[in-house]
PDB file of N, CA and C in Angstrom:
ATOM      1  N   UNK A   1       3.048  14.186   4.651  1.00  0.00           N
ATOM      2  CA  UNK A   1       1.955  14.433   3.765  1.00  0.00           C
ATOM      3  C   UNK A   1       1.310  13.095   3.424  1.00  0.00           C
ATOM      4  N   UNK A   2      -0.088  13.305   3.826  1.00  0.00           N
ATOM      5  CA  UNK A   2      -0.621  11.946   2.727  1.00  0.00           C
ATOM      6  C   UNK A   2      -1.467  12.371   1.957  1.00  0.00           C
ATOM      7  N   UNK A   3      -1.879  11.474   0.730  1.00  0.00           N
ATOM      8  CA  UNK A   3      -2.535  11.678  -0.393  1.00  0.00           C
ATOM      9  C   UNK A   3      -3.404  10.276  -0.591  1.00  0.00           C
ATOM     10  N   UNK A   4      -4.608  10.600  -1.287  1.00  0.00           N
ATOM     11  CA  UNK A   4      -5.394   9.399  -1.183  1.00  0.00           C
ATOM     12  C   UNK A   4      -6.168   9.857  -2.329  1.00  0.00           C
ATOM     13  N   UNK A   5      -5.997   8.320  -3.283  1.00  0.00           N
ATOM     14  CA  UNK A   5      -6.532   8.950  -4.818  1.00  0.00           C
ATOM     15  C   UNK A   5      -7.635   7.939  -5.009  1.00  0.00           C
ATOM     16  N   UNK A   6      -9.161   8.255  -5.805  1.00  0.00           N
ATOM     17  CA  UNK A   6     -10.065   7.604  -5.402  1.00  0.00           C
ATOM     18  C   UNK A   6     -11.004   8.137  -6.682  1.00  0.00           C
ATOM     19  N   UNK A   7     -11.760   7.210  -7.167  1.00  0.00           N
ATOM     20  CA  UNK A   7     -13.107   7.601  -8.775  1.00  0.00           C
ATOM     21  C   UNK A   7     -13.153   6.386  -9.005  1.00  0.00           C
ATOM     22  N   UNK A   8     -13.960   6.741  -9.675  1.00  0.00           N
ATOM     23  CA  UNK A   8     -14.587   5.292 -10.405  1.00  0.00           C
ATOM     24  C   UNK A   8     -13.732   4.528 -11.061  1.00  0.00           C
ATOM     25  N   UNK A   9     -14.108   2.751 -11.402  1.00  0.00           N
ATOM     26  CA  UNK A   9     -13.435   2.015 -12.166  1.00  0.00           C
ATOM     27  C   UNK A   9     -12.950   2.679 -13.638  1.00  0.00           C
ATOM     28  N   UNK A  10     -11.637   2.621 -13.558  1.00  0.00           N
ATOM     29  CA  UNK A  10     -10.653   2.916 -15.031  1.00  0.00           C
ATOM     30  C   UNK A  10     -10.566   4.366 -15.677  1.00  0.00           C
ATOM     31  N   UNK A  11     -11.058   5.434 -14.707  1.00  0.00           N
ATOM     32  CA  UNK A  11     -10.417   6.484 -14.688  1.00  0.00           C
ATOM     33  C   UNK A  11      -9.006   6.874 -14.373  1.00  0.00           C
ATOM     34  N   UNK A  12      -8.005   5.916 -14.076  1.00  0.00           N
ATOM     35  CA  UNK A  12      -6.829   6.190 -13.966  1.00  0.00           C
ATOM     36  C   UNK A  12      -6.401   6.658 -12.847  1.00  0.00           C
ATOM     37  N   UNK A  13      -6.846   6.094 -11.356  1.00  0.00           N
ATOM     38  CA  UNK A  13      -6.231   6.023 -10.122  1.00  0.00           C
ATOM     39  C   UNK A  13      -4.873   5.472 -10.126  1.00  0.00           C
ATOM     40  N   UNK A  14      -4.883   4.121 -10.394  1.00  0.00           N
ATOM     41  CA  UNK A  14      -3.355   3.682 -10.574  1.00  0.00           C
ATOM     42  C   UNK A  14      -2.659   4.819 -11.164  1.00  0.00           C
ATOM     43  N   UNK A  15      -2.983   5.153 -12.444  1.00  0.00           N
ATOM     44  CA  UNK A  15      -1.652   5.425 -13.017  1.00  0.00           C
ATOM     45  C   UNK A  15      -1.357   6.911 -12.123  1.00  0.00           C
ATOM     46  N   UNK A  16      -2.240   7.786 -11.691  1.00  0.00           N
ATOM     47  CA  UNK A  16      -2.081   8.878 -11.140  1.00  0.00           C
ATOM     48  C   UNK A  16      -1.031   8.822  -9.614  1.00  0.00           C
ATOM     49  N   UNK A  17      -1.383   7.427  -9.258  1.00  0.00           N
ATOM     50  CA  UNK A  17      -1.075   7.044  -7.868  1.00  0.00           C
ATOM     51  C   UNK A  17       0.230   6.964  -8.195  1.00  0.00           C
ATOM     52  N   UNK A  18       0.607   5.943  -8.944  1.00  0.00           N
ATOM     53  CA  UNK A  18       1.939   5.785  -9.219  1.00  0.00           C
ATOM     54  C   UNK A  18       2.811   6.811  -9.776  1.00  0.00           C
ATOM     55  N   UNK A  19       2.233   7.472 -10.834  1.00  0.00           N
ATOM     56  CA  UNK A  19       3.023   8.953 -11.270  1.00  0.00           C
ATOM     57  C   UNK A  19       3.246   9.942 -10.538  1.00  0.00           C
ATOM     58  N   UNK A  20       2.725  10.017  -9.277  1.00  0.00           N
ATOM     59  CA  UNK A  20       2.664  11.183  -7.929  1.00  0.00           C
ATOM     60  C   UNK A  20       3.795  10.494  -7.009  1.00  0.00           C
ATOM     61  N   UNK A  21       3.733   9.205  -6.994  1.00  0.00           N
ATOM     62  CA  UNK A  21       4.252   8.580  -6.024  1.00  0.00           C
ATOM     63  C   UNK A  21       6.007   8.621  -6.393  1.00  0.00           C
ATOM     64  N   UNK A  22       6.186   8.118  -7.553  1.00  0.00           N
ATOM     65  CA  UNK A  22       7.246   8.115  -8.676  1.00  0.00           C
ATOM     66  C   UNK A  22       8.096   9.801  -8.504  1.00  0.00           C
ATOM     67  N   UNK A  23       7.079  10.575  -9.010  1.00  0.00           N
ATOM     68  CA  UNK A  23       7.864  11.672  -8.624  1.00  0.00           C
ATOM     69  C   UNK A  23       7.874  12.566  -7.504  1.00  0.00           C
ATOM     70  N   UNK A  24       7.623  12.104  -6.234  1.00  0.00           N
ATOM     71  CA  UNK A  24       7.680  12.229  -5.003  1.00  0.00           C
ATOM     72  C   UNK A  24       8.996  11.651  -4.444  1.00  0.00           C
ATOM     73  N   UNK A  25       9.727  10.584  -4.914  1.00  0.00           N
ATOM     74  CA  UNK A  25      10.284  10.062  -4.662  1.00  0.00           C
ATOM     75  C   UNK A  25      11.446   9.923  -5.133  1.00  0.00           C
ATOM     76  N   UNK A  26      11.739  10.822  -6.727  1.00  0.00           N
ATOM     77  CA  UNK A  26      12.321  11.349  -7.318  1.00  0.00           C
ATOM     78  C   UNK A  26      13.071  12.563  -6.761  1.00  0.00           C
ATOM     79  N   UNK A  27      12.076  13.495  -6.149  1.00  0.00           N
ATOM     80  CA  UNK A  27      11.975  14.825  -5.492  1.00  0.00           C
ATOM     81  C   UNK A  27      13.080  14.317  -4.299  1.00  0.00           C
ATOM     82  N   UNK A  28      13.438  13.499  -3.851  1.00  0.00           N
ATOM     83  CA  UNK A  28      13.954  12.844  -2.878  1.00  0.00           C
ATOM     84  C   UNK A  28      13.271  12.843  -1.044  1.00  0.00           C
ATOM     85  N   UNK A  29      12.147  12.565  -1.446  1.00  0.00           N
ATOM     86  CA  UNK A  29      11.104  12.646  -0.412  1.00  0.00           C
ATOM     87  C   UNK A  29      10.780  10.818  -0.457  1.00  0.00           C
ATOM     88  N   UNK A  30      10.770  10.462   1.113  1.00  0.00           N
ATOM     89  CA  UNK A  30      10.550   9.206   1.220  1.00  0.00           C
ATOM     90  C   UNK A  30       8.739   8.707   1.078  1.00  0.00           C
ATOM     91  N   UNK A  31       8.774   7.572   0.035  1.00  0.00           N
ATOM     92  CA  UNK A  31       7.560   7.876  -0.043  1.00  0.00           C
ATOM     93  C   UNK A  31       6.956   6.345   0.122  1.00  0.00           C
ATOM     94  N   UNK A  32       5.820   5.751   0.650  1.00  0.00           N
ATOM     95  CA  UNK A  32       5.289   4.758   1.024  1.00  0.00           C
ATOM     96  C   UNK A  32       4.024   4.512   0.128  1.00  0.00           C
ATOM     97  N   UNK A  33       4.031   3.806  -0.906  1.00  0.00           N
ATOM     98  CA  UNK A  33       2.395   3.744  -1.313  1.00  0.00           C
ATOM     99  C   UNK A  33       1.733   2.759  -1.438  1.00  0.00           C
ATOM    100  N   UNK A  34       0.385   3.026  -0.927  1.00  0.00           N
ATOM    101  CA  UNK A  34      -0.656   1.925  -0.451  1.00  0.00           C
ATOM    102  C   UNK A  34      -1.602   1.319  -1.470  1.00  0.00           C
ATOM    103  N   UNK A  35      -1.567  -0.057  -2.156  1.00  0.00           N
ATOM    104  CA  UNK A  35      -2.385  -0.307  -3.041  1.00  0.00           C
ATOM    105  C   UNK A  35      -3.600  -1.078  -2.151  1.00  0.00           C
ATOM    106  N   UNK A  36      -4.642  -0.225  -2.466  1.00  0.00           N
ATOM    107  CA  UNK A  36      -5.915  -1.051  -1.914  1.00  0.00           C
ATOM    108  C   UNK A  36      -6.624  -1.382  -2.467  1.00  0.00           C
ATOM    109  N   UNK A  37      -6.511  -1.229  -3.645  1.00  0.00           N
ATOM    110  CA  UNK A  37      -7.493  -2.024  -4.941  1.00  0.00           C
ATOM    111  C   UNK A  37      -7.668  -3.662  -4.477  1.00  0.00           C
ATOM    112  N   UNK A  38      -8.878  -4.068  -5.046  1.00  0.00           N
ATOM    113  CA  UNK A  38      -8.396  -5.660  -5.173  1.00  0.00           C
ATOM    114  C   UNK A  38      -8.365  -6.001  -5.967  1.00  0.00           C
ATOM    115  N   UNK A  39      -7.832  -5.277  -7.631  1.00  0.00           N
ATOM    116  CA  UNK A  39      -7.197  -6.169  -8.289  1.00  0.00           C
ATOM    117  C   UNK A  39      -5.841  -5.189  -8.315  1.00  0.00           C
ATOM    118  N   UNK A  40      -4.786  -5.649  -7.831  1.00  0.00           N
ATOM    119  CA  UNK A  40      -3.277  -4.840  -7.084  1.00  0.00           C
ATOM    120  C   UNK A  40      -2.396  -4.605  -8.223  1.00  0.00           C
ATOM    121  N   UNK A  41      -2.767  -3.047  -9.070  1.00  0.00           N
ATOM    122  CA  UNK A  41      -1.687  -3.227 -10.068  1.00  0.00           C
ATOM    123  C   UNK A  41      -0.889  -2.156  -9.695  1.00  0.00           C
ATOM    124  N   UNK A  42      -0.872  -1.334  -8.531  1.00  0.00           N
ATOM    125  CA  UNK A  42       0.349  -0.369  -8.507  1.00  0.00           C
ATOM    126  C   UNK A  42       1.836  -0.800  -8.501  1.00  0.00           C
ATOM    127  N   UNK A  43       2.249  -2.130  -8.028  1.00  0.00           N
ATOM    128  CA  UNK A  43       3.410  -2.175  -8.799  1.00  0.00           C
ATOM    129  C   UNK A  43       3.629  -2.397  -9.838  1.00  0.00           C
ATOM    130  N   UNK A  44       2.802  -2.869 -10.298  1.00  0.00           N
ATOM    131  CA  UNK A  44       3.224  -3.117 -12.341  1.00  0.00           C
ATOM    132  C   UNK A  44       3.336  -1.397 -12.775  1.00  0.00           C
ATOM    133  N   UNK A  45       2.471  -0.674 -11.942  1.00  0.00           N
ATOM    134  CA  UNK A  45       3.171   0.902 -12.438  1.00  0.00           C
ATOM    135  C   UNK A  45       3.846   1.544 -11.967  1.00  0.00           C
ATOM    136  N   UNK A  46       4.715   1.193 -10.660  1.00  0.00           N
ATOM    137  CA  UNK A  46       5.897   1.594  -9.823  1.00  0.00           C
ATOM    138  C   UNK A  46       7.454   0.907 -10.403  1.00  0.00           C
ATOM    139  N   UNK A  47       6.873   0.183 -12.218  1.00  0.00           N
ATOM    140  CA  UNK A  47       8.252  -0.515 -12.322  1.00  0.00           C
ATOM    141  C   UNK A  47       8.344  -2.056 -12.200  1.00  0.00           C
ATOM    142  N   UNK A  48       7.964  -2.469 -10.888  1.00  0.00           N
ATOM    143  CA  UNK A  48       8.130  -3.909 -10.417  1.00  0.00           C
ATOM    144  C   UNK A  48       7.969  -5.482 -11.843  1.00  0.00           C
ATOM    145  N   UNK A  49       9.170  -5.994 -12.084  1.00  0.00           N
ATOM    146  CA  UNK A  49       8.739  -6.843 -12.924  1.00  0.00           C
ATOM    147  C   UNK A  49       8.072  -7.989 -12.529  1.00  0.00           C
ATOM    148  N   UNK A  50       7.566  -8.712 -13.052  1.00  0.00           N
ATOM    149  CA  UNK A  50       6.480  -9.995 -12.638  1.00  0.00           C
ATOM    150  C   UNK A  50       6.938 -10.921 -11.866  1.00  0.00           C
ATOM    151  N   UNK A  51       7.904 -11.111 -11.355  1.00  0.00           N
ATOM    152  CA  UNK A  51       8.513 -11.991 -10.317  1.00  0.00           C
ATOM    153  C   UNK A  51       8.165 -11.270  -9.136  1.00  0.00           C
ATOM    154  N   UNK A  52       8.644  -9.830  -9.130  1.00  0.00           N
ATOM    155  CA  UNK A  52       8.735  -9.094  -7.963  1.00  0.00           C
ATOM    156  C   UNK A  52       7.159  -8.855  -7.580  1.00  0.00           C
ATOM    157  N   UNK A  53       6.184  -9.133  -8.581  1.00  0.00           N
ATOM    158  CA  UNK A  53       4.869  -8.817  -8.237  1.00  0.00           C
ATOM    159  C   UNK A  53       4.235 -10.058  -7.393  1.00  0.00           C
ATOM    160  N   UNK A  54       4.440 -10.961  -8.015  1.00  0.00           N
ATOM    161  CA  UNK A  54       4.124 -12.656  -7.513  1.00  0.00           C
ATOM    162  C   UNK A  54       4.394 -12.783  -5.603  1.00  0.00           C
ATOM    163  N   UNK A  55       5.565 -11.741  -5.477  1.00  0.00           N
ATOM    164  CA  UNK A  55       6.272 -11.434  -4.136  1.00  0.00           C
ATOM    165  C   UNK A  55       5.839 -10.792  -3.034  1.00  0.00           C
ATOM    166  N   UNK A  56       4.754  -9.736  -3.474  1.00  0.00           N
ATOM    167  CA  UNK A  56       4.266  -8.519  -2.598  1.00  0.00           C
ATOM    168  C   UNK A  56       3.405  -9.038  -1.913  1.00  0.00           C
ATOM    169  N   UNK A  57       3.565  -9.309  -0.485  1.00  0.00           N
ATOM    170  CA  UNK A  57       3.035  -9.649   0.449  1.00  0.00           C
ATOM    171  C   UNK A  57       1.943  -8.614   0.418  1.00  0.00           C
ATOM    172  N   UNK A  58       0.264  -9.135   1.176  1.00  0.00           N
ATOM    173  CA  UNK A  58      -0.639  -8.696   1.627  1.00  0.00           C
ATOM    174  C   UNK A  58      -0.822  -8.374   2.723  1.00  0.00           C
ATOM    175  N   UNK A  59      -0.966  -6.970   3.320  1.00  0.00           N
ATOM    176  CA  UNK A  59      -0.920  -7.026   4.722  1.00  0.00           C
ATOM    177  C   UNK A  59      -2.146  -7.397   5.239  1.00  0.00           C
ATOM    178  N   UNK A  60      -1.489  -7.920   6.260  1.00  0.00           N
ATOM    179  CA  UNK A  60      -2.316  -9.100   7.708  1.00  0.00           C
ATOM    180  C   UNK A  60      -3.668  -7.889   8.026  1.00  0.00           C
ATOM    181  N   UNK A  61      -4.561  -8.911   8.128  1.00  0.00           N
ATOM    182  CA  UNK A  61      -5.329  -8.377   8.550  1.00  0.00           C
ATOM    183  C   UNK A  61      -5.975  -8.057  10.177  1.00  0.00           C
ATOM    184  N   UNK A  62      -5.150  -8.432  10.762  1.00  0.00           N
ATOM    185  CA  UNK A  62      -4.781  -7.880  12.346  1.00  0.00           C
ATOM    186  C   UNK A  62      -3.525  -7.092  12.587  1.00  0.00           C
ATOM    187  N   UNK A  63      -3.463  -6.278  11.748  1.00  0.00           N
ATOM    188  CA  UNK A  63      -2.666  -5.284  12.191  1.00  0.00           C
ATOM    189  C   UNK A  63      -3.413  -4.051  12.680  1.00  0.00           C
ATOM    190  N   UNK A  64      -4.698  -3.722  12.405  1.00  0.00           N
ATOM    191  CA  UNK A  64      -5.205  -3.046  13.761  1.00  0.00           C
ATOM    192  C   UNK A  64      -5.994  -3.586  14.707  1.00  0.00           C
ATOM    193  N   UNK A  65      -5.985  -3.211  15.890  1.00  0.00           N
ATOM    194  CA  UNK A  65      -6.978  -3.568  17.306  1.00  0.00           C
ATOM    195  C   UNK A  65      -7.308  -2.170  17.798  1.00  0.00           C
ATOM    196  N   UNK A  66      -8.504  -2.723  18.547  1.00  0.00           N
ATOM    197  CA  UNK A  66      -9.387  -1.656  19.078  1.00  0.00           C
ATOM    198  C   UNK A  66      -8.852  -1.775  20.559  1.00  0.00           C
ATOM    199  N   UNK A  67      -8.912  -0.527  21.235  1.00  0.00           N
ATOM    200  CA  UNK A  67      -8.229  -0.111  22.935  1.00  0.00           C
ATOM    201  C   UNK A  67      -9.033   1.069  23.206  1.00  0.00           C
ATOM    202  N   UNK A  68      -9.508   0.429  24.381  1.00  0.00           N
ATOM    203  CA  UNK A  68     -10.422   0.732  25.157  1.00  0.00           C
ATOM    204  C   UNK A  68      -9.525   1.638  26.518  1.00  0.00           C
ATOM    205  N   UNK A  69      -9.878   2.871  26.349  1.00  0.00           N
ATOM    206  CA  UNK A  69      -9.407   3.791  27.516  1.00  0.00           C
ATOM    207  C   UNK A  69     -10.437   3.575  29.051  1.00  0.00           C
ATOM    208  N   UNK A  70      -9.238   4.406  30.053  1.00  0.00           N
ATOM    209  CA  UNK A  70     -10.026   4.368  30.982  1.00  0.00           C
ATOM    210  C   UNK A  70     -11.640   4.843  31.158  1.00  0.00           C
ATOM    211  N   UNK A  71     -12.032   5.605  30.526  1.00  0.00           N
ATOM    212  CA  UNK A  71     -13.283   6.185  30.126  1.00  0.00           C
ATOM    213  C   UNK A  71     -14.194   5.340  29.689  1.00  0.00           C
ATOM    214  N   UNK A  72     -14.055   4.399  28.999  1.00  0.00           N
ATOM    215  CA  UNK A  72     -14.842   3.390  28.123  1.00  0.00           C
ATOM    216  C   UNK A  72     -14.777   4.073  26.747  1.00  0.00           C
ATOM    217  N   UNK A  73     -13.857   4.725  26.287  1.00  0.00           N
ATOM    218  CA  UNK A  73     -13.729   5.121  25.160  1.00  0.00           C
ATOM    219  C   UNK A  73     -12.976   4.354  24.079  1.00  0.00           C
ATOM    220  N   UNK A  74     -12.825   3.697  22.947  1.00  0.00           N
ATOM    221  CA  UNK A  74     -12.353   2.488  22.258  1.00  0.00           C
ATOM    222  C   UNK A  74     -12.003   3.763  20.724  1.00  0.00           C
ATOM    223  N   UNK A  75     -10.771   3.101  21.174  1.00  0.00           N
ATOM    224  CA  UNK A  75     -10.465   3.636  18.998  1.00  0.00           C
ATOM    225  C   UNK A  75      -9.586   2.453  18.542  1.00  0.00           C
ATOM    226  N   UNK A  76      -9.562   2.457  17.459  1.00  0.00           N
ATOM    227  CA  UNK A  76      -8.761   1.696  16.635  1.00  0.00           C
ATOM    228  C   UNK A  76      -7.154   1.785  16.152  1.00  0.00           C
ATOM    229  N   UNK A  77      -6.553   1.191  16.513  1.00  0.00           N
ATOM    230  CA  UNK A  77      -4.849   1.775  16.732  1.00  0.00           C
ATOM    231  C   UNK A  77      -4.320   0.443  15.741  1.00  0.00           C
ATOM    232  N   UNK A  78      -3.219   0.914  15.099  1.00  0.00           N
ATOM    233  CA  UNK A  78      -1.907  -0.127  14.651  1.00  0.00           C
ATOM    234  C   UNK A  78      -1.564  -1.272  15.321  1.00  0.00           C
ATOM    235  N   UNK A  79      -1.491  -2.201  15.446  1.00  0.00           N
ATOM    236  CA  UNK A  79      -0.164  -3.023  16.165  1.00  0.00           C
ATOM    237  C   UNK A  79       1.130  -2.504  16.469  1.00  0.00           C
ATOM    238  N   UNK A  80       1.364  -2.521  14.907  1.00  0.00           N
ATOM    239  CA  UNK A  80       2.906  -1.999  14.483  1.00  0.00           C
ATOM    240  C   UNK A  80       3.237  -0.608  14.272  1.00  0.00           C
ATOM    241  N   UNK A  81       3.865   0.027  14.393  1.00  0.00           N
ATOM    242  CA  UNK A  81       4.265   1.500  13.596  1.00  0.00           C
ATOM    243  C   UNK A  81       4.504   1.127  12.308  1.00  0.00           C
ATOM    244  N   UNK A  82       4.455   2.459  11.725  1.00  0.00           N
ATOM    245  CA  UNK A  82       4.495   2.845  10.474  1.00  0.00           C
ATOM    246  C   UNK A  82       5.534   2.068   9.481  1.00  0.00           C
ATOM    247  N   UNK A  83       7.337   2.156  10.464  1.00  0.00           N
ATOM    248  CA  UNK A  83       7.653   1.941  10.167  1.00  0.00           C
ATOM    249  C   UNK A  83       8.108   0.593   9.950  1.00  0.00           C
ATOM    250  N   UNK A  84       7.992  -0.407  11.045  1.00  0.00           N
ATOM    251  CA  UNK A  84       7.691  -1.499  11.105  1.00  0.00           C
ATOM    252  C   UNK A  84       6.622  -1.925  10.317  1.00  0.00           C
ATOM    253  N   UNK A  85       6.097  -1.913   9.333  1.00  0.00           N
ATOM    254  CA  UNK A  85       4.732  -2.428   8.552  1.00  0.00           C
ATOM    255  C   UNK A  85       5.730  -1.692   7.726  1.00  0.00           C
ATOM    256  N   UNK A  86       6.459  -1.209   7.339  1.00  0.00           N
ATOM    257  CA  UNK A  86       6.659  -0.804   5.892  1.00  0.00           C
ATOM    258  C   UNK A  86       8.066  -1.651   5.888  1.00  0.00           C
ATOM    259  N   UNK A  87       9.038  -2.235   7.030  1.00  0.00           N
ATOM    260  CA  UNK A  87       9.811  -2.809   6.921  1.00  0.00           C
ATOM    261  C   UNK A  87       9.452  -4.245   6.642  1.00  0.00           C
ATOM    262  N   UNK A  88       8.450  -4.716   7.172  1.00  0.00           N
ATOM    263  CA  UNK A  88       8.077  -6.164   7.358  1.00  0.00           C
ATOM    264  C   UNK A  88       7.262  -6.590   6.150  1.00  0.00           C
ATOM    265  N   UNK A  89       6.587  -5.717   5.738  1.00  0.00           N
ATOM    266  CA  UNK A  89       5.637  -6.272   4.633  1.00  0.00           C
ATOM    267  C   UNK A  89       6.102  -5.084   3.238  1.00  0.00           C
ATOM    268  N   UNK A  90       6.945  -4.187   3.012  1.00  0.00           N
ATOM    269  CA  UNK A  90       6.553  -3.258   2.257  1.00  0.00           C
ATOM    270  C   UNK A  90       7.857  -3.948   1.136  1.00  0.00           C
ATOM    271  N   UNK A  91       7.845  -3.818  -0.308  1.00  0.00           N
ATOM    272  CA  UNK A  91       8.458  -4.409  -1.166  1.00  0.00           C
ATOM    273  C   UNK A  91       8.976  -2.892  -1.879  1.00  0.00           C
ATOM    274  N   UNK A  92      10.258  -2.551  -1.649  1.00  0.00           N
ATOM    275  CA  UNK A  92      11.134  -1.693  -2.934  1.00  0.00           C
ATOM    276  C   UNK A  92      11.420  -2.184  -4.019  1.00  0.00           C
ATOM    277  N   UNK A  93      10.768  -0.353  -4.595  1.00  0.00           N
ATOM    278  CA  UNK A  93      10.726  -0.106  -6.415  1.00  0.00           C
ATOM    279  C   UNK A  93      12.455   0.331  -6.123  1.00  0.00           C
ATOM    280  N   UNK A  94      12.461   0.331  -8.053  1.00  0.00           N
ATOM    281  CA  UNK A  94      13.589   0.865  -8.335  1.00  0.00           C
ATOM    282  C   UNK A  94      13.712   2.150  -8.515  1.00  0.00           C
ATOM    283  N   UNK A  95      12.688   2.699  -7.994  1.00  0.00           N
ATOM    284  CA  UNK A  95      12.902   4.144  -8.444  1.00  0.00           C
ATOM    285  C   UNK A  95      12.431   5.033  -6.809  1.00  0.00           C
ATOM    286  N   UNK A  96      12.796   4.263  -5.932  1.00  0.00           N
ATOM    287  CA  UNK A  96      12.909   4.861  -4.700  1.00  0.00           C
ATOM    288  C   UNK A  96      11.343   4.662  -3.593  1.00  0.00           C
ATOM    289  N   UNK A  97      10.117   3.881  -4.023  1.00  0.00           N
ATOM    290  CA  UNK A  97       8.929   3.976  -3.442  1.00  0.00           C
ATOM    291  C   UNK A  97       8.930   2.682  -3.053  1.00  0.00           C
ATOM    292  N   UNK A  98       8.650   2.646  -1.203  1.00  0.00           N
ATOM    293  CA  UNK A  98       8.424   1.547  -1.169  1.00  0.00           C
ATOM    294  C   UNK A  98       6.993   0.930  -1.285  1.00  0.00           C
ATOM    295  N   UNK A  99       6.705  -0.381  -1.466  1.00  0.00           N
ATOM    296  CA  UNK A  99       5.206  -0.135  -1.832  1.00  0.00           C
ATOM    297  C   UNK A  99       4.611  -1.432  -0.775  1.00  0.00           C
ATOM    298  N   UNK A 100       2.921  -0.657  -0.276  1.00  0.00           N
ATOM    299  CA  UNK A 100       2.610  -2.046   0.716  1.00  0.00           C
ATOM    300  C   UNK A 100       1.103  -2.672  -0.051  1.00  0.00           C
ATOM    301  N   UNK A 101       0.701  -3.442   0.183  1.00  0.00           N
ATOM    302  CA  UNK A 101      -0.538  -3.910  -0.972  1.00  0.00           C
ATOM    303  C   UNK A 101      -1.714  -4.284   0.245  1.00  0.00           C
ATOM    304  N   UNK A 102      -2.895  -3.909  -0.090  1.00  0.00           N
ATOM    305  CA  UNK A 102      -3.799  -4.347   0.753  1.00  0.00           C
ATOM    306  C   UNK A 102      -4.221  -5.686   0.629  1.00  0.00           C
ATOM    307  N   UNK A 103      -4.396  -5.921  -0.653  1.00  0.00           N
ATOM    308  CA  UNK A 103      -5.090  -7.708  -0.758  1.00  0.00           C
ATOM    309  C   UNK A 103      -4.051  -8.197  -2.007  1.00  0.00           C
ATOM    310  N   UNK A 104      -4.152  -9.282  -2.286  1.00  0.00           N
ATOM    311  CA  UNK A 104      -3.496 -10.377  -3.351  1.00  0.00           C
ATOM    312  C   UNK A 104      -4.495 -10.873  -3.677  1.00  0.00           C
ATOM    313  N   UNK A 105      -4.352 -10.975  -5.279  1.00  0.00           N
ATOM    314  CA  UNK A 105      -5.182 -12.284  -5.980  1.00  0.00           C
ATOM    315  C   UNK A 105      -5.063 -13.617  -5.943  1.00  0.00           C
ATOM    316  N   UNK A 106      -5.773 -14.755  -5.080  1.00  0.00           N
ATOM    317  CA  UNK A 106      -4.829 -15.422  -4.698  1.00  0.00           C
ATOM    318  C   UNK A 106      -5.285 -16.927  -5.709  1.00  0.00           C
ATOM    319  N   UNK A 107      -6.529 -16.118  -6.467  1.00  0.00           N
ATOM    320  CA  UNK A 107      -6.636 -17.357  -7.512  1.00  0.00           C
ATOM    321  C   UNK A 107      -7.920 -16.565  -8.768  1.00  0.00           C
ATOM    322  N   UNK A 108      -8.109 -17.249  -9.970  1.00  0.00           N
ATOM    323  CA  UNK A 108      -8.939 -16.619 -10.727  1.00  0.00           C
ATOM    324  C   UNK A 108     -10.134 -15.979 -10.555  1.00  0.00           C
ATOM    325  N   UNK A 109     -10.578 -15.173 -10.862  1.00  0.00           N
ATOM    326  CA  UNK A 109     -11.818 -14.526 -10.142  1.00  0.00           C
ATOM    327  C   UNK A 109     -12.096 -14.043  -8.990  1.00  0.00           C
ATOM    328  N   UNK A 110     -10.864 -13.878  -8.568  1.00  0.00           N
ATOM    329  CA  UNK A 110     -10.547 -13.000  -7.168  1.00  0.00           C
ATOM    330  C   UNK A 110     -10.279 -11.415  -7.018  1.00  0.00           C
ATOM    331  N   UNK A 111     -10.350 -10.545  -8.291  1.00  0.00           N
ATOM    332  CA  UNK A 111      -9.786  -9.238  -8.733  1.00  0.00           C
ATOM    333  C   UNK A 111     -10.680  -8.139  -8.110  1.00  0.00           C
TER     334      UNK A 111
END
């Protein structure tokens, strides 16, 4: 199953994201969640204390490429599998979600 939560600024995506995700994972269903915000607070609501946030790698931005079939037909594919990108870059909560982040703040006025 995927789920993809989305509205305007400060209607409460995070917290919805994380409270679905939280008890998805509770449910004992393995669950992966994607922060794509750019200012990255789903782990501050998955639990994660401020060390562990400072930590959460950004995934690379060549992890997809475009492949071109015999046809001349081109789509856009992974590098990695799923699970590989959730092993290599993805940071575990304590409450069972692992979590992967699209961007980092990597200095003031970057959010």
């Amino acid at each position: 199953m995927k789920i993809s939560i989305s509205g305007k600024g400060g209607s409460g995506k995070t917290t919805a994201a994380g409270t679905l995700a939280r008890l998805f994972a509770q449910g004992g269903n393995p669950v992966l969640a994607i922060d794509g915000d750019s200012n990255p607070n789903l782990g501050m609501t998955l639990g994660l204390p401020l060390e562990a946030l400072n930590e959460v790698p950004a995934l690379p931005s060549d992890l997809l490429m475009d492949v071109t079939d015999d046809d001349g037909n081109t789509k856009t594919v992974l590098r990695l599998s799923v699970e590989d990108i959730a092993t290599e870059f993805g940071t575990a909560t304590n409450n069972g979600v692992q979590l992967l982040a699209m961007k980092k703040i990597d200095h003031a006025g970057a959010g």
